[in-house]
C-alpha atoms as a PDB file:
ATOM      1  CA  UNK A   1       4.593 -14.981   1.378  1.00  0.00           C
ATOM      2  CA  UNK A   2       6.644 -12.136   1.899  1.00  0.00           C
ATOM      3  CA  UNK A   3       6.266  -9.128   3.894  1.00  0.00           C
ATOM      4  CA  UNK A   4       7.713  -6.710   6.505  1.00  0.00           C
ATOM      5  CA  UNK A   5       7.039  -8.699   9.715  1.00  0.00           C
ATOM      6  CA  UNK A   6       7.447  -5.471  11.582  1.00  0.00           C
ATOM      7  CA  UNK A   7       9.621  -4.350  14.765  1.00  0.00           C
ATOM      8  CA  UNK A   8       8.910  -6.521  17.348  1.00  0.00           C
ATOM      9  CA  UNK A   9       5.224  -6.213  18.639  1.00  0.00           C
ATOM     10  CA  UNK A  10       5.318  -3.041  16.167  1.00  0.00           C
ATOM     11  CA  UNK A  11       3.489  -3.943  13.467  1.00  0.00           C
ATOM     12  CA  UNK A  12       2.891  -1.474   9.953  1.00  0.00           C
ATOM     13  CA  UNK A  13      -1.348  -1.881   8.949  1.00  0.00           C
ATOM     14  CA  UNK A  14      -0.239  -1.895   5.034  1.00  0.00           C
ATOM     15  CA  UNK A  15       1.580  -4.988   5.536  1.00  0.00           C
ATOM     16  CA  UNK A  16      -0.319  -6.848   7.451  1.00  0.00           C
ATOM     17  CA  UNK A  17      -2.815  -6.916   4.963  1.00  0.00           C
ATOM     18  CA  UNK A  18      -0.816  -9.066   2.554  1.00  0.00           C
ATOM     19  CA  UNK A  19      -1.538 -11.736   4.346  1.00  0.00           C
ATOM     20  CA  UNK A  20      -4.939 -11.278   4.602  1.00  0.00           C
ATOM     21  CA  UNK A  21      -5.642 -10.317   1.137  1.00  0.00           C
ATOM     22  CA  UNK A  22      -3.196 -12.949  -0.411  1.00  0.00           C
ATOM     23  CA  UNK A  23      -5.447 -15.490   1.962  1.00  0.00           C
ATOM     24  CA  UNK A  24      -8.639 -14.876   0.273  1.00  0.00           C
ATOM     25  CA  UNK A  25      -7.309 -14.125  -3.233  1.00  0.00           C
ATOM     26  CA  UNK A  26      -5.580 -17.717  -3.081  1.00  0.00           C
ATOM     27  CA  UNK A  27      -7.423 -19.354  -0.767  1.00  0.00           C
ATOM     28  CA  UNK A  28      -6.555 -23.348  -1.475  1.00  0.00           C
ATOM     29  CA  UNK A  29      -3.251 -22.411  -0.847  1.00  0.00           C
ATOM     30  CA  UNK A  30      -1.244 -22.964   3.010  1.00  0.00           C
ATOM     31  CA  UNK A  31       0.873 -19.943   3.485  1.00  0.00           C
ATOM     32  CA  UNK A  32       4.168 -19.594   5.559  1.00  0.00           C
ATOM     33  CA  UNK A  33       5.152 -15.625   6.539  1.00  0.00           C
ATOM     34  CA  UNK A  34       8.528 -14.083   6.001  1.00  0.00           C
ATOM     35  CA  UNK A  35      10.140 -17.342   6.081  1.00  0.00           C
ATOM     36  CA  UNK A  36      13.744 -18.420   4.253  1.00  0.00           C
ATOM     37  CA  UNK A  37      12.826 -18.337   0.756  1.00  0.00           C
ATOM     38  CA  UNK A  38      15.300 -21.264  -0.230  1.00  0.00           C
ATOM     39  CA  UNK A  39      13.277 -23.348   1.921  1.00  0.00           C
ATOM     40  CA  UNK A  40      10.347 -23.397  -0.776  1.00  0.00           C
ATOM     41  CA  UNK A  41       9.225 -24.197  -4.233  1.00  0.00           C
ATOM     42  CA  UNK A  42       7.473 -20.906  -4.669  1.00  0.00           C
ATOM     43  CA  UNK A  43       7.990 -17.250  -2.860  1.00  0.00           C
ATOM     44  CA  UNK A  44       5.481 -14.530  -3.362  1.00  0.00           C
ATOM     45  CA  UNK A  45       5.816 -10.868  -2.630  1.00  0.00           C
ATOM     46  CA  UNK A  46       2.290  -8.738  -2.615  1.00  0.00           C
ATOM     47  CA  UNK A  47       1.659  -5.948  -0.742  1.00  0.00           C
ATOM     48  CA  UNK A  48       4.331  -3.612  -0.080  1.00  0.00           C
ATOM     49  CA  UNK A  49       7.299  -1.849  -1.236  1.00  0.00           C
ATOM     50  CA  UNK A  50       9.496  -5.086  -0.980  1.00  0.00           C
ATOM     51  CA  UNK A  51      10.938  -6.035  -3.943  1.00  0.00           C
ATOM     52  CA  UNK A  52      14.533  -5.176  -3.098  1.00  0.00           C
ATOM     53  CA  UNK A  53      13.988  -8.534  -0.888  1.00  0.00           C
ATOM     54  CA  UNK A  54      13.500 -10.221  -3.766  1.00  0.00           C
ATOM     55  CA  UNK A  55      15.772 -13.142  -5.164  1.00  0.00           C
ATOM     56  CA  UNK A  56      15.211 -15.411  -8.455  1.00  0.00           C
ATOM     57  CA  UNK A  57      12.410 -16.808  -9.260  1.00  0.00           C
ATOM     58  CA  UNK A  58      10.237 -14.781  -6.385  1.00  0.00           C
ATOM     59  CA  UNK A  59       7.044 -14.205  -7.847  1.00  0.00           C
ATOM     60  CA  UNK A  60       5.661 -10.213  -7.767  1.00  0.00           C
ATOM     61  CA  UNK A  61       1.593  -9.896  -7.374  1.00  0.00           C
ATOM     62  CA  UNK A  62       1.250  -5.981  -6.702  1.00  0.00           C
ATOM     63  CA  UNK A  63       4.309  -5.081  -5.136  1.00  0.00           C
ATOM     64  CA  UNK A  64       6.482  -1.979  -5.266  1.00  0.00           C
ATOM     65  CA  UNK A  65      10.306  -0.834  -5.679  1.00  0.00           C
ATOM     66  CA  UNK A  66      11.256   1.302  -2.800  1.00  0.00           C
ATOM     67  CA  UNK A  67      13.403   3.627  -4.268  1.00  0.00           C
ATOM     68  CA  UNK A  68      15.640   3.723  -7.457  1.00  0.00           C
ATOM     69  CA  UNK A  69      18.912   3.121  -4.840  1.00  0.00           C
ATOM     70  CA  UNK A  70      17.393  -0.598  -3.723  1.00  0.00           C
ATOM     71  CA  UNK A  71      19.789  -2.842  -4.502  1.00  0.00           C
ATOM     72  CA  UNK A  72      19.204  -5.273  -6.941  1.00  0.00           C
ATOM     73  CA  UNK A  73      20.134  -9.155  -5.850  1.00  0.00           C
ATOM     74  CA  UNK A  74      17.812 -11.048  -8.716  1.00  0.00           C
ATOM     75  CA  UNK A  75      18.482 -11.302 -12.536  1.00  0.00           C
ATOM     76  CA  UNK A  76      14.952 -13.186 -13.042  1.00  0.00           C
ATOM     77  CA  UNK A  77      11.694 -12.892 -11.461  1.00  0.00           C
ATOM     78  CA  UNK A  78       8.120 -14.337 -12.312  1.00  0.00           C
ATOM     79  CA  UNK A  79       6.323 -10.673 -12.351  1.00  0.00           C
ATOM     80  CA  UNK A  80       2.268 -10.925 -12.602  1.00  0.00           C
ATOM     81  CA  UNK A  81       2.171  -7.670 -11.962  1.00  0.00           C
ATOM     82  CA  UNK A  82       3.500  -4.280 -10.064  1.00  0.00           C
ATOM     83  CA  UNK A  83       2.404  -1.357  -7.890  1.00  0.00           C
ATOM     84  CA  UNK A  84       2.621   1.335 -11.110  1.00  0.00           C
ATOM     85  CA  UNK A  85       4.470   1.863 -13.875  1.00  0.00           C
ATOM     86  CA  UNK A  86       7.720   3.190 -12.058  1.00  0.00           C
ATOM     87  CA  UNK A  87       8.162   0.277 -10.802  1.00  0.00           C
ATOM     88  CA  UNK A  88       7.991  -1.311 -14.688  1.00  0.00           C
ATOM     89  CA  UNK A  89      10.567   1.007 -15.796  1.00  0.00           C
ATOM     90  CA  UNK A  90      12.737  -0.245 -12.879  1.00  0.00           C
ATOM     91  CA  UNK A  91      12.847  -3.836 -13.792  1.00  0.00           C
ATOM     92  CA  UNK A  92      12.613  -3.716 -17.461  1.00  0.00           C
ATOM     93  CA  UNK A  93      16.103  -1.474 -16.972  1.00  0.00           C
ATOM     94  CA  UNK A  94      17.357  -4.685 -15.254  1.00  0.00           C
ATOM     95  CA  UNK A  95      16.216  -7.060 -17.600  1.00  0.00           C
ATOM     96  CA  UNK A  96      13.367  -8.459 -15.527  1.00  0.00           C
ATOM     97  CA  UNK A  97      10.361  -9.136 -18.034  1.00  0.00           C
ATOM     98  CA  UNK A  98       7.392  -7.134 -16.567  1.00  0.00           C
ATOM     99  CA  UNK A  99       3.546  -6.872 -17.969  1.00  0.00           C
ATOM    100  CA  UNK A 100       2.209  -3.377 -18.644  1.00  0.00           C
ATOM    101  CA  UNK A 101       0.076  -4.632 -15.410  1.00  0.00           C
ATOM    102  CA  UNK A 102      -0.709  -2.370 -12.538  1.00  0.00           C
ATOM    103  CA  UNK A 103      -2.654  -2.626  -9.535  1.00  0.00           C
ATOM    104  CA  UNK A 104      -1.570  -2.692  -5.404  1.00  0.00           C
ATOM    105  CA  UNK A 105      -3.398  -5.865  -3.364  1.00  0.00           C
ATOM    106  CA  UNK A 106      -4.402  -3.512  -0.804  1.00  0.00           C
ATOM    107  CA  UNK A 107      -7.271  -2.564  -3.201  1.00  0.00           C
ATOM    108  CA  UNK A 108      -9.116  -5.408  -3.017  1.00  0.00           C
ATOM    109  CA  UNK A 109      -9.769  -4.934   1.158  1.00  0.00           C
ATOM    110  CA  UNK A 110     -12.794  -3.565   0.416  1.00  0.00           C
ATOM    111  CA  UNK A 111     -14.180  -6.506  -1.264  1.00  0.00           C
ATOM    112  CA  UNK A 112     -13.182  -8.830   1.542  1.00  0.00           C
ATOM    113  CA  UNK A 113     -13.457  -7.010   4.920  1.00  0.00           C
ATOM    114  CA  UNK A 114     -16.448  -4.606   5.895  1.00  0.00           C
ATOM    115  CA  UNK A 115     -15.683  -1.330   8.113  1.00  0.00           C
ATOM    116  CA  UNK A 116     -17.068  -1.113  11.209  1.00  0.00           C
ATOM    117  CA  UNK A 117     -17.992   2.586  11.383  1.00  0.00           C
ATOM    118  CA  UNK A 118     -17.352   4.883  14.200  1.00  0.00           C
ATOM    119  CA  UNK A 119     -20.344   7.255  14.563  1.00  0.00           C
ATOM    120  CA  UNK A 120     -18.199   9.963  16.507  1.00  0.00           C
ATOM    121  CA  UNK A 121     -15.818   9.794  13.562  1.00  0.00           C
ATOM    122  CA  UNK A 122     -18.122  11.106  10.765  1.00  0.00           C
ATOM    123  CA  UNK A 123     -17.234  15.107  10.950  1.00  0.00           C
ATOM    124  CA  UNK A 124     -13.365  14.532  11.539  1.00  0.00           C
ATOM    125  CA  UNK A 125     -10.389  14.022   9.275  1.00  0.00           C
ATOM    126  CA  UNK A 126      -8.460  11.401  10.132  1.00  0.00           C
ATOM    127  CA  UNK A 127      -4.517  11.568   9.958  1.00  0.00           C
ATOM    128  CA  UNK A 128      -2.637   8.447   8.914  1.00  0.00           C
ATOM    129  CA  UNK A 129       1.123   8.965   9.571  1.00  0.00           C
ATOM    130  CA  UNK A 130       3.877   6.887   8.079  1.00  0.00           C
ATOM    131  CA  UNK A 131       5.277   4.642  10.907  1.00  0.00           C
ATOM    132  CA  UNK A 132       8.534   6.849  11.125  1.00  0.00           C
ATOM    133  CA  UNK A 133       6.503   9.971  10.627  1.00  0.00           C
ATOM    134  CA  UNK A 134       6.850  11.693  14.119  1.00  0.00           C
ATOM    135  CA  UNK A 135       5.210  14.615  13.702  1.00  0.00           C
ATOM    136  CA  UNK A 136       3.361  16.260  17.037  1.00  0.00           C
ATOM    137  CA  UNK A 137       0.467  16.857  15.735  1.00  0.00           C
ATOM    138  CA  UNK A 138      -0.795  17.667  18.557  1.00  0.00           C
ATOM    139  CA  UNK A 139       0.712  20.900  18.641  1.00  0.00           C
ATOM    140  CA  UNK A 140      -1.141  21.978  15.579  1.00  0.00           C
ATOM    141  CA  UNK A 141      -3.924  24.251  16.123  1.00  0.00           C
ATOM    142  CA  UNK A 142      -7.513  23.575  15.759  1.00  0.00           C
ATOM    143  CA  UNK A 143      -6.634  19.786  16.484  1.00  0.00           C
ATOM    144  CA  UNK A 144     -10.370  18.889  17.181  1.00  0.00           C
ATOM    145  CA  UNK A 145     -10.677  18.834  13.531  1.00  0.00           C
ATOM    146  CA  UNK A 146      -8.695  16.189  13.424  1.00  0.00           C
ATOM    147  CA  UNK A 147      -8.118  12.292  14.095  1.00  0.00           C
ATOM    148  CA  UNK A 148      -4.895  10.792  14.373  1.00  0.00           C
ATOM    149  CA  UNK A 149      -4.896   7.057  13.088  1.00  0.00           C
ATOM    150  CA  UNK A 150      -2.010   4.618  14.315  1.00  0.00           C
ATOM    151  CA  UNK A 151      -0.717   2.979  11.648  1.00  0.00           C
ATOM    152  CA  UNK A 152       0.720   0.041  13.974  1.00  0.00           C
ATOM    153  CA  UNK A 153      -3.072  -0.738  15.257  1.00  0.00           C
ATOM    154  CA  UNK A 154      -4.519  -3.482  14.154  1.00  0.00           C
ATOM    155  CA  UNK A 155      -5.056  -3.384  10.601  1.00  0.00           C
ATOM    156  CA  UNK A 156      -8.547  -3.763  10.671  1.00  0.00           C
ATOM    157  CA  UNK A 157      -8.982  -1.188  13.080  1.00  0.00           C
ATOM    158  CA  UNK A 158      -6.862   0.846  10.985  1.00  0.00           C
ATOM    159  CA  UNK A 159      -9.475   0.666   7.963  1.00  0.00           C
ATOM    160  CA  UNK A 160     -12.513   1.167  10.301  1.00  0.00           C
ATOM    161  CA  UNK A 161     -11.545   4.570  11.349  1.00  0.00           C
ATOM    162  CA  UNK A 162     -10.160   5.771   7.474  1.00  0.00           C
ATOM    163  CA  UNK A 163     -13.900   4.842   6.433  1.00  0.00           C
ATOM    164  CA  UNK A 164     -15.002   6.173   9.442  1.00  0.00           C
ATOM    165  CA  UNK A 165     -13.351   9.720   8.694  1.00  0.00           C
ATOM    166  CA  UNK A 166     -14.963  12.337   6.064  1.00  0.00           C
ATOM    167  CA  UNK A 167     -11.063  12.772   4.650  1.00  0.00           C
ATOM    168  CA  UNK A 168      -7.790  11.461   5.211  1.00  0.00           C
ATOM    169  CA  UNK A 169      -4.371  12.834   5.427  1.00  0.00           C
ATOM    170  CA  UNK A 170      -2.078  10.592   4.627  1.00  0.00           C
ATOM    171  CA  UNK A 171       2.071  10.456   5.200  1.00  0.00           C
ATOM    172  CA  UNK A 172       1.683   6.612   4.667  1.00  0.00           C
ATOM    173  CA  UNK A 173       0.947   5.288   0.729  1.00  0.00           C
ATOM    174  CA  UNK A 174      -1.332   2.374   2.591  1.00  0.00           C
ATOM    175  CA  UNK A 175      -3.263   5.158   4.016  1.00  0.00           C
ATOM    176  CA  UNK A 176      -4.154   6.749   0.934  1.00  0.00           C
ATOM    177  CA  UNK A 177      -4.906   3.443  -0.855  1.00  0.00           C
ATOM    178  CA  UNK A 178      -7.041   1.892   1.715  1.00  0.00           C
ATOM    179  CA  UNK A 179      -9.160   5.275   1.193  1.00  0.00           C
ATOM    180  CA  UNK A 180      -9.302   4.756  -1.853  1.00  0.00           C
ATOM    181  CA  UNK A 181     -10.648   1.419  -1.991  1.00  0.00           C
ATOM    182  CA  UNK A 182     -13.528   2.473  -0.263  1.00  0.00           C
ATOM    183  CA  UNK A 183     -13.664   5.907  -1.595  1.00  0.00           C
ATOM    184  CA  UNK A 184     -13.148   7.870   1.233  1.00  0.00           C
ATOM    185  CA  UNK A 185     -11.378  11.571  -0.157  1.00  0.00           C
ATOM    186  CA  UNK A 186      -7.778  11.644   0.961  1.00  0.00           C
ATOM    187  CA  UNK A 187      -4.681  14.001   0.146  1.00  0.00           C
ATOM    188  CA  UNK A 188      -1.087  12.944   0.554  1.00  0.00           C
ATOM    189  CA  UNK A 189       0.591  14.747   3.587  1.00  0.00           C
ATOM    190  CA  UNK A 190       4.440  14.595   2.739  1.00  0.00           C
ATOM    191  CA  UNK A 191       6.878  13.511   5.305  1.00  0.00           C
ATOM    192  CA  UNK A 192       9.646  15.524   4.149  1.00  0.00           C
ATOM    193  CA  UNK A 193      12.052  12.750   6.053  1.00  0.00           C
ATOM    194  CA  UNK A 194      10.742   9.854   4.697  1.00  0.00           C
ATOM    195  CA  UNK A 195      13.770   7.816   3.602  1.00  0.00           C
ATOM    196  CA  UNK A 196      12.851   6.094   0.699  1.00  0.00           C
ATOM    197  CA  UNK A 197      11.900   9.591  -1.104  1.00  0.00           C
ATOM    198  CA  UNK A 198       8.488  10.070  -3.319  1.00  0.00           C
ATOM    199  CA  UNK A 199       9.184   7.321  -5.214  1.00  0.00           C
ATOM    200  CA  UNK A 200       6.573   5.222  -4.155  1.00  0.00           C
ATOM    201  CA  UNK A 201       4.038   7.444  -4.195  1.00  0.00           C
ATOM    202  CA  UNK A 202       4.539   8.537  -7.890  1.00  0.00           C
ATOM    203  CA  UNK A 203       4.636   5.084  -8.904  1.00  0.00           C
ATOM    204  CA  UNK A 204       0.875   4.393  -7.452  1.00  0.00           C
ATOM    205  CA  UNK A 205      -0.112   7.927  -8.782  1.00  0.00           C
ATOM    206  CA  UNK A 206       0.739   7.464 -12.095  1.00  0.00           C
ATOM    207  CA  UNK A 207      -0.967   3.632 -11.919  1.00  0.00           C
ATOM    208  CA  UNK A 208      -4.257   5.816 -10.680  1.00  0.00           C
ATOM    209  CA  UNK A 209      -3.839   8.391 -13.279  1.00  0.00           C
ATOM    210  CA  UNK A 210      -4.184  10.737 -10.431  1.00  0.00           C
ATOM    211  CA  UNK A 211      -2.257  14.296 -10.287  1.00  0.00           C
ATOM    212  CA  UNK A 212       0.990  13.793  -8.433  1.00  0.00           C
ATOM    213  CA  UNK A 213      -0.299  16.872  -5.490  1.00  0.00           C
ATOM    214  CA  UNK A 214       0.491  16.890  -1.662  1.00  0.00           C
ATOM    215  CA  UNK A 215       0.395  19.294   1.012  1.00  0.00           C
ATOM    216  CA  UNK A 216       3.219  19.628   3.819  1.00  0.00           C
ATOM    217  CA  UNK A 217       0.985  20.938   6.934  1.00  0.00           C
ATOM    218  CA  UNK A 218      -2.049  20.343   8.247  1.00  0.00           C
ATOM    219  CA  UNK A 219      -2.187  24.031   7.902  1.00  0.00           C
ATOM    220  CA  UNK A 220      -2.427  24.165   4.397  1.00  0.00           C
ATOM    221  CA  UNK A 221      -5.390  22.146   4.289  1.00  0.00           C
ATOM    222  CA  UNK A 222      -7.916  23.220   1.473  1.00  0.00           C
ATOM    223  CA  UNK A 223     -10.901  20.436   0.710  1.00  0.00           C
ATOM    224  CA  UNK A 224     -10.724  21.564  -3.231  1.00  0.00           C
ATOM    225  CA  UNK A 225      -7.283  19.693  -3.328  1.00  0.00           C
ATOM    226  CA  UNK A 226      -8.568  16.239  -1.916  1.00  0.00           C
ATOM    227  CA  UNK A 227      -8.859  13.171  -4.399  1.00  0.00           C
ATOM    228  CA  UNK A 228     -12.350  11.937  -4.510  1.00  0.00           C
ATOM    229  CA  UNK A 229     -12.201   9.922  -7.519  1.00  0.00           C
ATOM    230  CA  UNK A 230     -11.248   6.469  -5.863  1.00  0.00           C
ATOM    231  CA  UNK A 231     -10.044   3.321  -7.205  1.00  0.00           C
ATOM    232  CA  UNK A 232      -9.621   3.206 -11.180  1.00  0.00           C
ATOM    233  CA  UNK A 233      -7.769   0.097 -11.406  1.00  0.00           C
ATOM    234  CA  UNK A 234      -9.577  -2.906 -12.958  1.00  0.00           C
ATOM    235  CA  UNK A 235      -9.222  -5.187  -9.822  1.00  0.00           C
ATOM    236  CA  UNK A 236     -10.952  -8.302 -11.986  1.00  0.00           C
ATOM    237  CA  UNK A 237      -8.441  -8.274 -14.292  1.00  0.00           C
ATOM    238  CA  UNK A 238      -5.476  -8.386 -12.122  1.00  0.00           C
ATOM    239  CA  UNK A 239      -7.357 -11.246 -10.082  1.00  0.00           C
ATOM    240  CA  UNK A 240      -7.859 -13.240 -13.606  1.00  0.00           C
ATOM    241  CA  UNK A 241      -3.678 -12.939 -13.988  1.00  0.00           C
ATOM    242  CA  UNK A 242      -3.013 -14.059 -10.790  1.00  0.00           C
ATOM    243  CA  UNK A 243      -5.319 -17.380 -10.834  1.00  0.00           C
ATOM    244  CA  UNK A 244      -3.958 -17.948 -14.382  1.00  0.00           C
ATOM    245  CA  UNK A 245      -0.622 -17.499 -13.140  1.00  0.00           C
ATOM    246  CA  UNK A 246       2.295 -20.462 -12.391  1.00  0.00           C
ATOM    247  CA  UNK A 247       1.724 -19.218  -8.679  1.00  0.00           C
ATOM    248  CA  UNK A 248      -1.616 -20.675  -8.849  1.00  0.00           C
ATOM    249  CA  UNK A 249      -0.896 -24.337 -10.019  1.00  0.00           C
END
């Protein structure tokens, strides 16, 4: 299984879960993490903007092109499905076969792990920066309204203070999908530096059917403007395609 291992001890929340959701989605199966892919039979890459990582014959459950300038160093992969329909458009340009499937893994956390909630948390909105998002936000004014979530904590410390939260702001895509897997109302904060562009957060927008809208400040805040509408993506059926799969035999 394949995933960003990180910097060090500095971890990112949205890809640690891979290996926690690919663990009980697949549970018969022994898992080795961000290993040398010619070293195995089968590769898997999940949760995740990672595919650029990718070489033949990886297999893609849920995971995401980064940006339309990723390189491209595969001419086949075993696709059960993507992050959004971006991502479809990407591969199919390359000649990589690709279902009409959408869906990220970090979706199904709320069916496996249960939140523990943080009564003192209930009346704030939590902030969920990208991990190169280094915006002081504790500059902005009326701060008290606010709680700022690491997103190098532990991941499932990370998901007990989003449900803990009223709202979430969110410069990290993880952030806004672990809300809504549990329904919590979120709005994208854009990091206007963010490297890899929007891309990534069109191509789960459009896989939501959700309007593509985002703020830039904390200032700009208005609660009419949050998504409340949560998951809409049928999480049995993308299950049912990944048992049925080759990964799965």
């Amino acid at each position: 299984l394949h995933y960003w291992p990180g910097m060090g001890e500095k971890k990112n929340f949205g890809d640690e879960l891979s290996a926690f959701i690919m663990g009980k989605l697949l549970p018969l199966n022994d898992f080795v993490y961000n290993k040398n892919g010619s070293k195995f039979d089968k590769n898997l890459i999940a949760i995740g903007s990672y595919i650029q990582l990718a070489s033949d014959g990886y297999y893609i459950f849920g995971s995401g092109v980064r940006s339309l300038k990723d390189r491209v160093a595969y001419e086949h992969l075993n696709v059960i499905s993507v992050r959004g329909p971006k991502t479809r458009e990407f591969l199919l340009s390359r000649g990589v076969s690709c279902p009409e499937l959408y869906g990220d893994p970090a979706l199904f956390v709320s069916r496996y792990y249960t939140p523990k909630i943080i009564p003192e948390l209930n009346n704030k909105i939590g902030i969920v920066p990208h991990i190169t998002d280094k915006t002081n936000y504790a500059s902005q004014d009326k701060l008290s309204r606010f709680h700022l979530i690491d997103p190098c904590d532990d991941w499932r410390r990370v998901i007990d203070q989003i449900c803990s939260c009223s709202h979430i702001l969110s410069s990290s895509l993880h952030g806004l999908i672990c809300s809504d897997a549990y329904g919590i109302p979120n709005l994208w904060l854009e990091y206007k530096d963010l490297q890899e562009g929007h891309f990534k957060f069109e191509d789960y927008f459009l896989s939501q059917r959700r309007a593509f809208d985002k703020i830039n400040n904390i200032d700009d805040l208005n609660f009419d403007r949050f998504y409340k509408e949560g998951n809409k993506i049928n999480l049995d059926q993308l299950s049912k395609a990944l048992y049925d799969s080759d990964l799965n035999k």
